[in-house]
N, C-alpha and C. Protein backbone atom coordinates (compact mmCIF):
# COMPACT_ATOMS: atom_id res chain seq x y z
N UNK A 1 -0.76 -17.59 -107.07
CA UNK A 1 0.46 -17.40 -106.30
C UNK A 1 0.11 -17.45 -104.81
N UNK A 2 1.00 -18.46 -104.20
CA UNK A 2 0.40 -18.30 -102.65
C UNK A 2 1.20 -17.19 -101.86
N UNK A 3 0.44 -17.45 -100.46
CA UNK A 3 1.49 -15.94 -99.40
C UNK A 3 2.53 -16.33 -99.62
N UNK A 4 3.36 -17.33 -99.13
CA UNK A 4 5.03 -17.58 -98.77
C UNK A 4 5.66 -17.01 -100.18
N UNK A 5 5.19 -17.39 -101.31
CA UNK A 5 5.62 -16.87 -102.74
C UNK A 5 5.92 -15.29 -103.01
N UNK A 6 4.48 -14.73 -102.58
CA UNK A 6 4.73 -13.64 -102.72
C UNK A 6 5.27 -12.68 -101.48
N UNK A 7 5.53 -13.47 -100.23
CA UNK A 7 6.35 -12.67 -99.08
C UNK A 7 8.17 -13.06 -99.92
N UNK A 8 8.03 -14.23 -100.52
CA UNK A 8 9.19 -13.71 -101.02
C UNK A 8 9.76 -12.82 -101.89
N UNK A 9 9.16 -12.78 -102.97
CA UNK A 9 9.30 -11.77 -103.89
C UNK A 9 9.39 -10.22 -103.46
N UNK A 10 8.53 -10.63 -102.33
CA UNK A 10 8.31 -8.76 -101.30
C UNK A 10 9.59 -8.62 -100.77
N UNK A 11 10.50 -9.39 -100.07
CA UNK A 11 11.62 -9.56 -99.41
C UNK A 11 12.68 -9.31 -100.62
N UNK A 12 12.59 -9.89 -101.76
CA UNK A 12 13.91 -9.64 -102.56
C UNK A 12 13.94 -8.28 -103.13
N UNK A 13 12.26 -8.03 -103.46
CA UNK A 13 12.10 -6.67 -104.22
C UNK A 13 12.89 -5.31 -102.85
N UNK A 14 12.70 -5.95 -102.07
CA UNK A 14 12.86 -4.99 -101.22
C UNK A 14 14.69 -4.25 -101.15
N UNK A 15 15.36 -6.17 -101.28
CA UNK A 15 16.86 -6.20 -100.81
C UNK A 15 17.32 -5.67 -102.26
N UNK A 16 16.73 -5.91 -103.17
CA UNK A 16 17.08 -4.93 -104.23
C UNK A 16 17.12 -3.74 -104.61
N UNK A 17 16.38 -3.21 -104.05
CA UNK A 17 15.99 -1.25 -104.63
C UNK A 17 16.78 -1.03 -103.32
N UNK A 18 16.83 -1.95 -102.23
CA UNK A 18 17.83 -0.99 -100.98
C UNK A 18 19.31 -0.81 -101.50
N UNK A 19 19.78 -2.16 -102.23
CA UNK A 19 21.18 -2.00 -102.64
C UNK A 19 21.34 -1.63 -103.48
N UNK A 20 20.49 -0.82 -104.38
CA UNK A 20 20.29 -0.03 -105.87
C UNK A 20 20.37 1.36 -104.92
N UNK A 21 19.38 1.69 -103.90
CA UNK A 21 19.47 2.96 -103.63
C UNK A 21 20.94 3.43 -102.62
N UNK A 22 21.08 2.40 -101.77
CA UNK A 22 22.56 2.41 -100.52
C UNK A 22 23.67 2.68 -102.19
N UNK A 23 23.57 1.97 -102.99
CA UNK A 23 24.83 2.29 -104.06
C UNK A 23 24.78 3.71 -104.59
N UNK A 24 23.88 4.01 -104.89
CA UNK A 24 23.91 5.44 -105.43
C UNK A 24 23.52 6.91 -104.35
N UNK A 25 22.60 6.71 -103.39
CA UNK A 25 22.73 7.48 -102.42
C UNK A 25 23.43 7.38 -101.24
N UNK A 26 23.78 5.94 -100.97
CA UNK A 26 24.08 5.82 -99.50
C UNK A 26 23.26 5.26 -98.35
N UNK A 27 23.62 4.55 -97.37
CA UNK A 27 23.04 4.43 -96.77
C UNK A 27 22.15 5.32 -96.01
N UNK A 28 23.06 6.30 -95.39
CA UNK A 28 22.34 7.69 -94.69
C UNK A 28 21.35 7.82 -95.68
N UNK A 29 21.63 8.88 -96.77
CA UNK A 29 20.73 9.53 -97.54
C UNK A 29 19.81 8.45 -97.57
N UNK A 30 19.35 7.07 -97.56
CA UNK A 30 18.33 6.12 -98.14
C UNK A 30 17.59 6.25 -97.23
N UNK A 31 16.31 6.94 -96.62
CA UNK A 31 15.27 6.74 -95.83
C UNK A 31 14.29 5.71 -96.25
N UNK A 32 13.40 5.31 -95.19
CA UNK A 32 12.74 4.20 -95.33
C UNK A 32 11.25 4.41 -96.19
N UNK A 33 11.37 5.73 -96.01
CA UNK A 33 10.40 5.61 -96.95
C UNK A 33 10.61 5.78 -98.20
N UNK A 34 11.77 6.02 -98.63
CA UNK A 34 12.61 5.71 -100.16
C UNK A 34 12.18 4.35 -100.60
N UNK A 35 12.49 3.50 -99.65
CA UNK A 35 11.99 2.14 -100.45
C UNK A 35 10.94 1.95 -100.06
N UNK A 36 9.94 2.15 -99.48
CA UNK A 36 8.60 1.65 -99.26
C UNK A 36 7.82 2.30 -100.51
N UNK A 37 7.97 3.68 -100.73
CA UNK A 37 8.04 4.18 -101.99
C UNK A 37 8.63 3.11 -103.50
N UNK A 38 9.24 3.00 -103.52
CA UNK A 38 9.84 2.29 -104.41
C UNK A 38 9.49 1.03 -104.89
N UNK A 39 9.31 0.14 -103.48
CA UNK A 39 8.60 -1.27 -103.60
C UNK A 39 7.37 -0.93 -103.74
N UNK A 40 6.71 -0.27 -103.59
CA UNK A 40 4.97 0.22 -103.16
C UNK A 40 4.35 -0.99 -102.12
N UNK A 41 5.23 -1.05 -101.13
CA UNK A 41 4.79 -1.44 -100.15
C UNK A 41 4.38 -0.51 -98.69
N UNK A 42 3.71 -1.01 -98.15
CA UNK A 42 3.55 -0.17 -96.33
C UNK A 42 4.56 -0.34 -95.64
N UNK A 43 4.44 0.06 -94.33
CA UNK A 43 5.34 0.04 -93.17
C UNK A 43 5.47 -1.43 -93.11
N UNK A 44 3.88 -1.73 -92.30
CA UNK A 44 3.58 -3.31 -92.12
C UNK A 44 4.19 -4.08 -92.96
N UNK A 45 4.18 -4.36 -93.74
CA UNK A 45 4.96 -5.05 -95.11
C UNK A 45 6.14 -5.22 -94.73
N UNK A 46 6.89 -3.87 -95.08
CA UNK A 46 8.35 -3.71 -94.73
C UNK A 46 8.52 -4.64 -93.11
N UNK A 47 8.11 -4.55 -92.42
CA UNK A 47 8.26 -4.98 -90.75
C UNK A 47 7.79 -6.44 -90.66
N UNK A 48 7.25 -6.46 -91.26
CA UNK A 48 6.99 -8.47 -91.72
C UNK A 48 8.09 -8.99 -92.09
N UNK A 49 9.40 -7.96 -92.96
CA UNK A 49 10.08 -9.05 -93.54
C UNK A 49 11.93 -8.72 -92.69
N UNK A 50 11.42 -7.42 -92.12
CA UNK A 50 12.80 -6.86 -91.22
C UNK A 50 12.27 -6.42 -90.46
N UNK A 51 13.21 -6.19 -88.79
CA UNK A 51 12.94 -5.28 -88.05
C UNK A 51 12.84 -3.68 -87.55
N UNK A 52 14.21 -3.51 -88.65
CA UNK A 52 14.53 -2.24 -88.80
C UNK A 52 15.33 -1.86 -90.55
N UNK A 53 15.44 -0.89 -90.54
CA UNK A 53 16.33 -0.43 -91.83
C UNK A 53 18.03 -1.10 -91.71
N UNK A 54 18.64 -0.97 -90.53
CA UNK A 54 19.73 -1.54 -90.28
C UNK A 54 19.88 -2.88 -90.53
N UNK A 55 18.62 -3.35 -90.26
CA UNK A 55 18.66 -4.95 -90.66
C UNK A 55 18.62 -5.39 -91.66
N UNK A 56 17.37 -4.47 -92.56
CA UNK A 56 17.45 -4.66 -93.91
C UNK A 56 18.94 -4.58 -94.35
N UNK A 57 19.62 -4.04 -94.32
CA UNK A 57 21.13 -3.44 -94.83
C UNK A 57 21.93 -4.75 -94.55
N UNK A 58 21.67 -5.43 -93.17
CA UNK A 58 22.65 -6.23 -92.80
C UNK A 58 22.22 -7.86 -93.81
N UNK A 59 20.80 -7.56 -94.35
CA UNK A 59 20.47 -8.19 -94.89
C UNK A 59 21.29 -8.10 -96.34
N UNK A 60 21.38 -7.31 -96.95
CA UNK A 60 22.07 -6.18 -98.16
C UNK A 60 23.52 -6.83 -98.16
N UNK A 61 23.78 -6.94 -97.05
CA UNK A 61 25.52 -7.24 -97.08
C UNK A 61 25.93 -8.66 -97.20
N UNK A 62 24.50 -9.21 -95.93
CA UNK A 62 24.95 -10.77 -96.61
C UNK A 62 25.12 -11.31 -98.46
N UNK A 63 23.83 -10.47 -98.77
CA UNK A 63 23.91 -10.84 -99.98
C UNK A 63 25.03 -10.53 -101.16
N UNK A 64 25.74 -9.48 -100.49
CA UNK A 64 27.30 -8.71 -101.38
C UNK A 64 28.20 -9.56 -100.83
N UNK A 65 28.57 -10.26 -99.42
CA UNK A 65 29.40 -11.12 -99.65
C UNK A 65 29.00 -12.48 -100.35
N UNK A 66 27.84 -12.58 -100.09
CA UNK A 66 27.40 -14.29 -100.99
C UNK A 66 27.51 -14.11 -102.42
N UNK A 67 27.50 -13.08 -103.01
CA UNK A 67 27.95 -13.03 -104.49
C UNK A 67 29.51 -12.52 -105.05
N UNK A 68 30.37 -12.11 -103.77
CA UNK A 68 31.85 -12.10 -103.47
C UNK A 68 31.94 -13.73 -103.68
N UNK A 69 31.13 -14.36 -102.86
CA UNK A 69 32.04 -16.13 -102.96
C UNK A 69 31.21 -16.36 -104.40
N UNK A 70 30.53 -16.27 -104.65
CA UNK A 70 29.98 -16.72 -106.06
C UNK A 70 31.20 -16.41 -107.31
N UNK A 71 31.22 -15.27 -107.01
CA UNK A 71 32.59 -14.81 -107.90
C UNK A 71 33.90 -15.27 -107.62
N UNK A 72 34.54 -15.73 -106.39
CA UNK A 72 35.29 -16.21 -106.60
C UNK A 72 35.35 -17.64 -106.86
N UNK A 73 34.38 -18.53 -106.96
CA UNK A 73 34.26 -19.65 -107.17
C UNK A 73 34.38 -19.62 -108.40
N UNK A 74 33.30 -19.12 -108.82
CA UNK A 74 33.54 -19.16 -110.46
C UNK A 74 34.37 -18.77 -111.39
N UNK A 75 34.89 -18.25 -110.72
CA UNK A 75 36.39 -17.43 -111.40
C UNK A 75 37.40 -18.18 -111.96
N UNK A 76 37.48 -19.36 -110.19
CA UNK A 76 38.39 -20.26 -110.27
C UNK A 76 38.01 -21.54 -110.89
N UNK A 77 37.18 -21.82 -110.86
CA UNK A 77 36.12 -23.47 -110.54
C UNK A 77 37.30 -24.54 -111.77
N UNK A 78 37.62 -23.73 -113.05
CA UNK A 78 38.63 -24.25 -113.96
C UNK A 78 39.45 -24.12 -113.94
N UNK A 79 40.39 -23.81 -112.91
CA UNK A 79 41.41 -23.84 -113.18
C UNK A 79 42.31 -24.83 -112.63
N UNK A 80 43.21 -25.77 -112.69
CA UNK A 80 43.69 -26.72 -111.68
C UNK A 80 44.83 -26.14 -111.49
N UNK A 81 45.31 -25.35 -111.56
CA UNK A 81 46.45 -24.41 -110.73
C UNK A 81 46.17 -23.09 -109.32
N UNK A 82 46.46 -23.47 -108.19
CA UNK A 82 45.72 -22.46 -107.13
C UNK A 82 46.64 -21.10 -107.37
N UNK A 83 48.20 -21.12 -108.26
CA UNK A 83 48.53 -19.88 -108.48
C UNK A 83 47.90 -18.94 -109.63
N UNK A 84 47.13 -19.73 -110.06
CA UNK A 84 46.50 -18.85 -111.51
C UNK A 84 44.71 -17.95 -111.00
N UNK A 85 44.96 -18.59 -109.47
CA UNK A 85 43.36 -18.53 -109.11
C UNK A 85 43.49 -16.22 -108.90
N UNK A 86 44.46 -15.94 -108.51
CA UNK A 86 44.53 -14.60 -108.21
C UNK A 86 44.24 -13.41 -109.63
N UNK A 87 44.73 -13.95 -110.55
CA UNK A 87 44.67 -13.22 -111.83
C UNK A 87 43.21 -13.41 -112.14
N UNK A 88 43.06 -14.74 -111.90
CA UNK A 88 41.39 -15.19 -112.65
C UNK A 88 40.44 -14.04 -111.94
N UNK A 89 40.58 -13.72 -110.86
CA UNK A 89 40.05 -13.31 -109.53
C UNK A 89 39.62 -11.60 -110.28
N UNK A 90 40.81 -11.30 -110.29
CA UNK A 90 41.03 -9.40 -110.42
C UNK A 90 40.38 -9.29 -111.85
N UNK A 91 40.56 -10.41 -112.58
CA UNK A 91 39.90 -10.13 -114.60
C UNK A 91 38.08 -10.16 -113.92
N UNK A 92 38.38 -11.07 -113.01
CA UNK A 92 36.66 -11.48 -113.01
C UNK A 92 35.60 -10.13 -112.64
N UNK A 93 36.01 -9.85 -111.44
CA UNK A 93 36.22 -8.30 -110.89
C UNK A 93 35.56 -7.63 -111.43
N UNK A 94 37.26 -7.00 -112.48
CA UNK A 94 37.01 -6.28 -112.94
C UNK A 94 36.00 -6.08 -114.22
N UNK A 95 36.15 -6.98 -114.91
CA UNK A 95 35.04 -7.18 -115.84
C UNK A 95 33.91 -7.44 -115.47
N UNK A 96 33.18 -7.72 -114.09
CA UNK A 96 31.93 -7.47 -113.98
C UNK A 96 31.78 -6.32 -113.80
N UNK A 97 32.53 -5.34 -112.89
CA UNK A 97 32.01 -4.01 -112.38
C UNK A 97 32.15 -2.93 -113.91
N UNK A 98 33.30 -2.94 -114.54
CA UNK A 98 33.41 -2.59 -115.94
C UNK A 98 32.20 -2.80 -116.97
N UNK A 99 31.56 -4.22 -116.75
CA UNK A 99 30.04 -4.11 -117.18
C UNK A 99 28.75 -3.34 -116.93
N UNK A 100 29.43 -2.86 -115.89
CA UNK A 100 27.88 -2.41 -115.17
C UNK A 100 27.03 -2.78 -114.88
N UNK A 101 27.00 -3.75 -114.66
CA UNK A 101 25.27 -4.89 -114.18
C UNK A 101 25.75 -5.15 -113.24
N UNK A 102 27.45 -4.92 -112.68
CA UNK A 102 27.23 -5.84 -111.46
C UNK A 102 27.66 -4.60 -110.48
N UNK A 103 27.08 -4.04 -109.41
CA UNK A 103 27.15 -3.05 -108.44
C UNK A 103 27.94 -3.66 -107.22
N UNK A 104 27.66 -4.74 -106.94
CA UNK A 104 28.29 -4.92 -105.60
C UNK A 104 29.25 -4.39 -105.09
N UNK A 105 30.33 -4.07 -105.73
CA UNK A 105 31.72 -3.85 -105.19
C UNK A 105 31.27 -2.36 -104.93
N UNK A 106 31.34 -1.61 -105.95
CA UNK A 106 30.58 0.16 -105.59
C UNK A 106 29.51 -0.16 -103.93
N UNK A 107 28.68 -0.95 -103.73
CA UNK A 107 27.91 -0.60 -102.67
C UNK A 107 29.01 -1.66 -101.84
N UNK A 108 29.70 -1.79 -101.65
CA UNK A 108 30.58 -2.50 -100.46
C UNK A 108 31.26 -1.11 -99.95
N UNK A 109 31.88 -0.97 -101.40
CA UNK A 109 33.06 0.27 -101.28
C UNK A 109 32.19 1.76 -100.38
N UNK A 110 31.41 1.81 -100.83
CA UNK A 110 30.02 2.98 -100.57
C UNK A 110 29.80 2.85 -98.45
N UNK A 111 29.80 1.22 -98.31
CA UNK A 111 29.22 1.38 -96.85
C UNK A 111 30.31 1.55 -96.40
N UNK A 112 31.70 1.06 -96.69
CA UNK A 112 33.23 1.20 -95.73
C UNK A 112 33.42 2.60 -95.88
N UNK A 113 33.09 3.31 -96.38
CA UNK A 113 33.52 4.58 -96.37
C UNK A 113 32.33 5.18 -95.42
N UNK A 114 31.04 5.06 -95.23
CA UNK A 114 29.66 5.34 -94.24
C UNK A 114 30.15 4.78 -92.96
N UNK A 115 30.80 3.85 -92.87
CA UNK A 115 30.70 2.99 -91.75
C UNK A 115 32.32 3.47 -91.14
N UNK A 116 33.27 3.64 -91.88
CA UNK A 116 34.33 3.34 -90.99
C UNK A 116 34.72 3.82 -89.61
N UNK A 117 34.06 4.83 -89.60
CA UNK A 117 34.25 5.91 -87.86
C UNK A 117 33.01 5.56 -86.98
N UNK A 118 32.20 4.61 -87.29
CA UNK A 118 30.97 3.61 -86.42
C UNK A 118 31.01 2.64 -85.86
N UNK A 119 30.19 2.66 -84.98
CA UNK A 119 30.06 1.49 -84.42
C UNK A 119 28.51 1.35 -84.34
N UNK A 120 28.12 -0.33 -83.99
CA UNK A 120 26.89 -0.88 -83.97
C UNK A 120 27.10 -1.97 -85.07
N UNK A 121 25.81 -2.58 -85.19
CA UNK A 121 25.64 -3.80 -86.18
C UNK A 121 25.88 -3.79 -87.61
N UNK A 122 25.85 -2.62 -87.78
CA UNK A 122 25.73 -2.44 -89.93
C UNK A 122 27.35 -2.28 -89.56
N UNK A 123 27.90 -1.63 -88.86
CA UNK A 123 29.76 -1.10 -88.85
C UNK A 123 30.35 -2.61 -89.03
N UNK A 124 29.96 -3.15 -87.65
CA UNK A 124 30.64 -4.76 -87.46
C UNK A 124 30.13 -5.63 -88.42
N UNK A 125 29.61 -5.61 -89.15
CA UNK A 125 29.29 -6.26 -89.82
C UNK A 125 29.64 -6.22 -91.27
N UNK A 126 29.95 -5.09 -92.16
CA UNK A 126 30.95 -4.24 -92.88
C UNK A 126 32.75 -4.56 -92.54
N UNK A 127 33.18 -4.49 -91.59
CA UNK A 127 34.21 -5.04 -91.03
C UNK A 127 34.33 -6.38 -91.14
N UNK A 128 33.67 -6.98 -90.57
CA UNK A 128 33.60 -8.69 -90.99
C UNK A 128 33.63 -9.04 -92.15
N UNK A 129 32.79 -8.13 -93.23
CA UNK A 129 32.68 -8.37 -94.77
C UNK A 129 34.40 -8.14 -95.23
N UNK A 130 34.88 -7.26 -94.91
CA UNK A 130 35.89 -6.33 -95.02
C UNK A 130 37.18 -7.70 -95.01
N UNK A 131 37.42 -8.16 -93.79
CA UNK A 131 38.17 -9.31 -92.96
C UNK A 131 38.45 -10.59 -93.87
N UNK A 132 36.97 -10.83 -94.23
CA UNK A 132 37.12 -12.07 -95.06
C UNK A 132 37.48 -11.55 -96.26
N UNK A 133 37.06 -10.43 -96.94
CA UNK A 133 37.74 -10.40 -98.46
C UNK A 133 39.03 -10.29 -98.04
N UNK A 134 40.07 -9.66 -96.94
CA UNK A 134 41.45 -9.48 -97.05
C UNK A 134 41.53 -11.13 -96.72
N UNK A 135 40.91 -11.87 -96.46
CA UNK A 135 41.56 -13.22 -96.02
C UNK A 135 41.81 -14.11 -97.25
N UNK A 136 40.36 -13.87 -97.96
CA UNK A 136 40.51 -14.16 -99.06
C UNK A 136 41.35 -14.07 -100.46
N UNK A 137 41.78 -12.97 -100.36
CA UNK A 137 42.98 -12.08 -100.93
C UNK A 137 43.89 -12.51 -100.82
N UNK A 138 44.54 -12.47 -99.40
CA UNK A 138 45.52 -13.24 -99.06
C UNK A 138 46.14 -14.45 -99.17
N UNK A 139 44.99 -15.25 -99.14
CA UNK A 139 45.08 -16.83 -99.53
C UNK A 139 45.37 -16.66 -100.86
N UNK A 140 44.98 -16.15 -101.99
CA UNK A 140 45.38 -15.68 -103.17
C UNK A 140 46.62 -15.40 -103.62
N UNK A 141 47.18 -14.47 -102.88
CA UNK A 141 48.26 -14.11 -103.12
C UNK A 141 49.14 -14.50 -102.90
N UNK A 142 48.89 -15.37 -101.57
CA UNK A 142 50.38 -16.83 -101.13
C UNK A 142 50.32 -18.00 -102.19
N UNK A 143 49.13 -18.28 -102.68
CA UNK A 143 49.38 -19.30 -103.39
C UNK A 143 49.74 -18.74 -104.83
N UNK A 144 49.29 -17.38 -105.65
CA UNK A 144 50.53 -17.08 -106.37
C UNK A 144 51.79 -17.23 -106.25
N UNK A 145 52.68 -16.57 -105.11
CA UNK A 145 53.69 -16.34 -104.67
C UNK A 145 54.40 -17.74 -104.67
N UNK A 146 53.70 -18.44 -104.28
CA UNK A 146 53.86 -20.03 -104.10
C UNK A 146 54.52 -20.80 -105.25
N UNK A 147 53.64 -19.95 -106.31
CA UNK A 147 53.69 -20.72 -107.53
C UNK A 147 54.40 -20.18 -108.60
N UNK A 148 55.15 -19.08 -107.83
CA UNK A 148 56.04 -17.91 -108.87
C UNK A 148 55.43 -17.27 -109.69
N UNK A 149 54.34 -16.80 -109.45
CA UNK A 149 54.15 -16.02 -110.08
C UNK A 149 53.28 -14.27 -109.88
N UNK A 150 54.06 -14.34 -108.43
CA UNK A 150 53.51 -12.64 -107.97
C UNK A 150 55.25 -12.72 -107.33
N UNK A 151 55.03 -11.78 -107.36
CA UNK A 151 56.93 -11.04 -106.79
C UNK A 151 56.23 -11.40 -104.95
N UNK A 152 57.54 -11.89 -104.77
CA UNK A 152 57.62 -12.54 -102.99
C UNK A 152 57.92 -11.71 -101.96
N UNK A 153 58.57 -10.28 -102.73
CA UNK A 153 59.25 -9.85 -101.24
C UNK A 153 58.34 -8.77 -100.97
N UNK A 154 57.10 -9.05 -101.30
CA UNK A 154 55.59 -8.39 -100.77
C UNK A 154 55.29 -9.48 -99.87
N UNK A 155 54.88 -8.99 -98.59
CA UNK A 155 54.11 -9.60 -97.88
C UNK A 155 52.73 -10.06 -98.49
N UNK A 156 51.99 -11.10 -98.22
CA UNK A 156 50.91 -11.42 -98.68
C UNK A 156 49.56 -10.87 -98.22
N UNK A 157 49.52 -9.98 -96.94
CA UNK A 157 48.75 -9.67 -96.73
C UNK A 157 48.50 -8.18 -96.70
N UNK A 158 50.04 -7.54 -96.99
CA UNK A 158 50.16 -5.97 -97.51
C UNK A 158 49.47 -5.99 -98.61
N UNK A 159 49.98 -7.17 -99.66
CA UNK A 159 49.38 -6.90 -101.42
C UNK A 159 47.97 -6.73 -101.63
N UNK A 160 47.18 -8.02 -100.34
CA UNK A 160 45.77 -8.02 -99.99
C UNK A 160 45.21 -6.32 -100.08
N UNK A 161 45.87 -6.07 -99.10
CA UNK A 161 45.12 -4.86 -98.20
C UNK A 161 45.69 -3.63 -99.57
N UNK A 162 46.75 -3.86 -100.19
CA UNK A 162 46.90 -2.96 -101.42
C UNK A 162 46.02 -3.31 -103.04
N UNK A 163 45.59 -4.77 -102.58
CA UNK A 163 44.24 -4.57 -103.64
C UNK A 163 43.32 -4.05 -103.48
N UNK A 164 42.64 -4.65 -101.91
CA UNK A 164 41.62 -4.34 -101.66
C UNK A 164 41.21 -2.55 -101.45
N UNK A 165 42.40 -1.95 -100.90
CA UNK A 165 41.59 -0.57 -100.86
C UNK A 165 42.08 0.26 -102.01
N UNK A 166 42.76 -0.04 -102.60
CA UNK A 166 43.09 0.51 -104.24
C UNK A 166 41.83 0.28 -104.87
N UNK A 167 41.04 -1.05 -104.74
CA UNK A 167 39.60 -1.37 -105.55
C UNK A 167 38.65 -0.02 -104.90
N UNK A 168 38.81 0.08 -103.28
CA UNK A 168 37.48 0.47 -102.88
C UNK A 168 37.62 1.86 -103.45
N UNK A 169 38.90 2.61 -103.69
CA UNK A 169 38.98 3.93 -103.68
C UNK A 169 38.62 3.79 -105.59
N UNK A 170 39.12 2.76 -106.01
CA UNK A 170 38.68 2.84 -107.40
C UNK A 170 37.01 3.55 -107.65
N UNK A 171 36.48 2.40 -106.76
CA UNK A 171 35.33 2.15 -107.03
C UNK A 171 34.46 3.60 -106.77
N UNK A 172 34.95 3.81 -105.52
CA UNK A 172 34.38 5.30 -104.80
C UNK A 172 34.30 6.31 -106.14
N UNK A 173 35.27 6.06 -106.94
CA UNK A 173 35.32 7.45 -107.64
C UNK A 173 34.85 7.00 -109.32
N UNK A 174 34.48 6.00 -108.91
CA UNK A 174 33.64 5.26 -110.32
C UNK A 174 32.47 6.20 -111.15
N UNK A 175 31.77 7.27 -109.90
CA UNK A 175 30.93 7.67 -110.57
C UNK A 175 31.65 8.83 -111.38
N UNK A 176 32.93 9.67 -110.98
CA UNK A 176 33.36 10.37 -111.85
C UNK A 176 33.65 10.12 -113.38
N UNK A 177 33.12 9.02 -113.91
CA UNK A 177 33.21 8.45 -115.26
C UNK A 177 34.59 8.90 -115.99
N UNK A 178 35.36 8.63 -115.26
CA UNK A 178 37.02 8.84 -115.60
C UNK A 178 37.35 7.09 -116.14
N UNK A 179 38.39 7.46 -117.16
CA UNK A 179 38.61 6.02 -117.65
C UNK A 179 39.71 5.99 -116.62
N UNK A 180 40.65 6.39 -115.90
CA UNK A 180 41.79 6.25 -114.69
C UNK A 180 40.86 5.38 -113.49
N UNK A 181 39.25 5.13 -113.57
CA UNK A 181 39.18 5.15 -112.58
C UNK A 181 38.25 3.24 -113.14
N UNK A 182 38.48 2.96 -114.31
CA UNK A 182 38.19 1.74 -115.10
C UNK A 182 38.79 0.93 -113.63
N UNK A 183 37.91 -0.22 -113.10
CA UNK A 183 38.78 -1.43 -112.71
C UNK A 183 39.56 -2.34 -113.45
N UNK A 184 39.11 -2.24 -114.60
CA UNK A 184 40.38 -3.27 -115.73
C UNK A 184 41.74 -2.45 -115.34
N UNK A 185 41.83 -0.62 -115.62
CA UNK A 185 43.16 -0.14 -115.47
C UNK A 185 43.60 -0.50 -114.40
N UNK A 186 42.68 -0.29 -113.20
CA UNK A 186 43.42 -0.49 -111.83
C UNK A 186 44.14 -1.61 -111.39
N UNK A 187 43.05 -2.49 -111.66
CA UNK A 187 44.06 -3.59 -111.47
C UNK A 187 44.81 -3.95 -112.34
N UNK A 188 44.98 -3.85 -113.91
CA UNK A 188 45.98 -3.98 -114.71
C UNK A 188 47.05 -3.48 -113.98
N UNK A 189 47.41 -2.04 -113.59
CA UNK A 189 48.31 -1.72 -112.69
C UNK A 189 48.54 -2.49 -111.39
N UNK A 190 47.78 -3.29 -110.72
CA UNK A 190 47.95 -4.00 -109.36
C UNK A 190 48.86 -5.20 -109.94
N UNK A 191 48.77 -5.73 -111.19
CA UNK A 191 49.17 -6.80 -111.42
C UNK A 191 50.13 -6.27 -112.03
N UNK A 192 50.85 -5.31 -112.33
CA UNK A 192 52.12 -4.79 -112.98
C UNK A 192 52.62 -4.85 -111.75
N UNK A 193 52.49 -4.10 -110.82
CA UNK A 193 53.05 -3.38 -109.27
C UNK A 193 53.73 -5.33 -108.58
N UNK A 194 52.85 -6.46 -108.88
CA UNK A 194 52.93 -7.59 -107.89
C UNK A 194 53.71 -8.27 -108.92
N UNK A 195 53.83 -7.91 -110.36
CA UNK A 195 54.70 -8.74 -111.37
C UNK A 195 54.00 -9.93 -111.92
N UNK A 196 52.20 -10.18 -111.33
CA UNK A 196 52.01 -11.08 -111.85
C UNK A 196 52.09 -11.89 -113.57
N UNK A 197 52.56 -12.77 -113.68
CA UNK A 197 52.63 -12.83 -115.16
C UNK A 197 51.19 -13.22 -115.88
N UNK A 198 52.02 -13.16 -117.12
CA UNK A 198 50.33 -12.97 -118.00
C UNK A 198 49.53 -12.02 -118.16
């Protein structure tokens, strides 16, 4: 195995146990030597592949929105109707986070709630994450609406912002292992509330 190989593997091992530990402790609570511990790497190590812990994180986030577009691509990729793309969207969702293998949404939901009264690079950058899912949403929900099949006299970008933080508060309280707090129920209810059919 050469260096570049294994500086990568050092770099992913790393962006992994951070967004394993930011999901279940938090960012705050996650000190750096939590994951240096964890990876069984040094300082040096760690500082080869980031500058700081914040970066690592900002690193963390790119990768939660790049698997946000992964999911919505794939969600849609079959369907040749752009009004069917919103339902595909919320099943997809929800049935990954309902699986449990897929964390992302819990550690999105986890930093907007760390971050929202901040400022600096991990805040703005959380916000930006934040921006594009309501944009994304939105585009969703007009082209339902479009296509008759979400109720119209919702604004498209209220319904957004009423998925999106209905998910995050879902998610927040995910660890209370309440079935009220299932993303299949929640959004089953989001899609009762918008009339989507089907």
């Amino acid at each position: 195995m050469d260096i570049k190989s294994r500086g990568v593997q050092t770099r992913e091992a790393i962006l992994k146990v951070s967004a394993q530990s930011f999901t279940i402790h938090g960012y705050r609570d996650t000190s750096l030597s939590d994951i240096l511990s964890a990876v069984a790497i040094s300082k040096g190590a760690f500082y080869h592949h980031f500058k700081s812990k914040e970066e690592m994180a900002l690193a963390v986030l790119d990768e939660v929105r790049d698997d946000f577009a992964s999911i919505f691509e794939e969600a849609t990729a079959n369907l040749a109707s752009s009004d069917e793309h919103l339902r595909a969207v919320l099943r997809k969702l929800a049935d990954l986070h309902n699986g449990g293998q897929w964390t992302k949404g819990v550690l999105l939901a986890r930093l907007v709630q760390e971050t929202s009264a901040e400022e600096g690079l991990l805040a703005d950058r959380v916000r930006e994450v934040v921006a594009w899912l309501l944009g994304v949403l939105d585009s969703l929900v007009k082209a339902a609406q479009d296509g008759g099949k979400v109720r119209n006299d919702l604004p498209s970008d209220a319904a957004a912002s009423l998925i999106l933080s209905t998910w995050f508060g879902a998610a927040g309280l995910n660890g209370l292992q309440h079935e009220a707090f299932s993303l299949e129920v929640v959004f089953g209810a989001i899609m009762a509330l918008l009339n989507i059919d089907g």
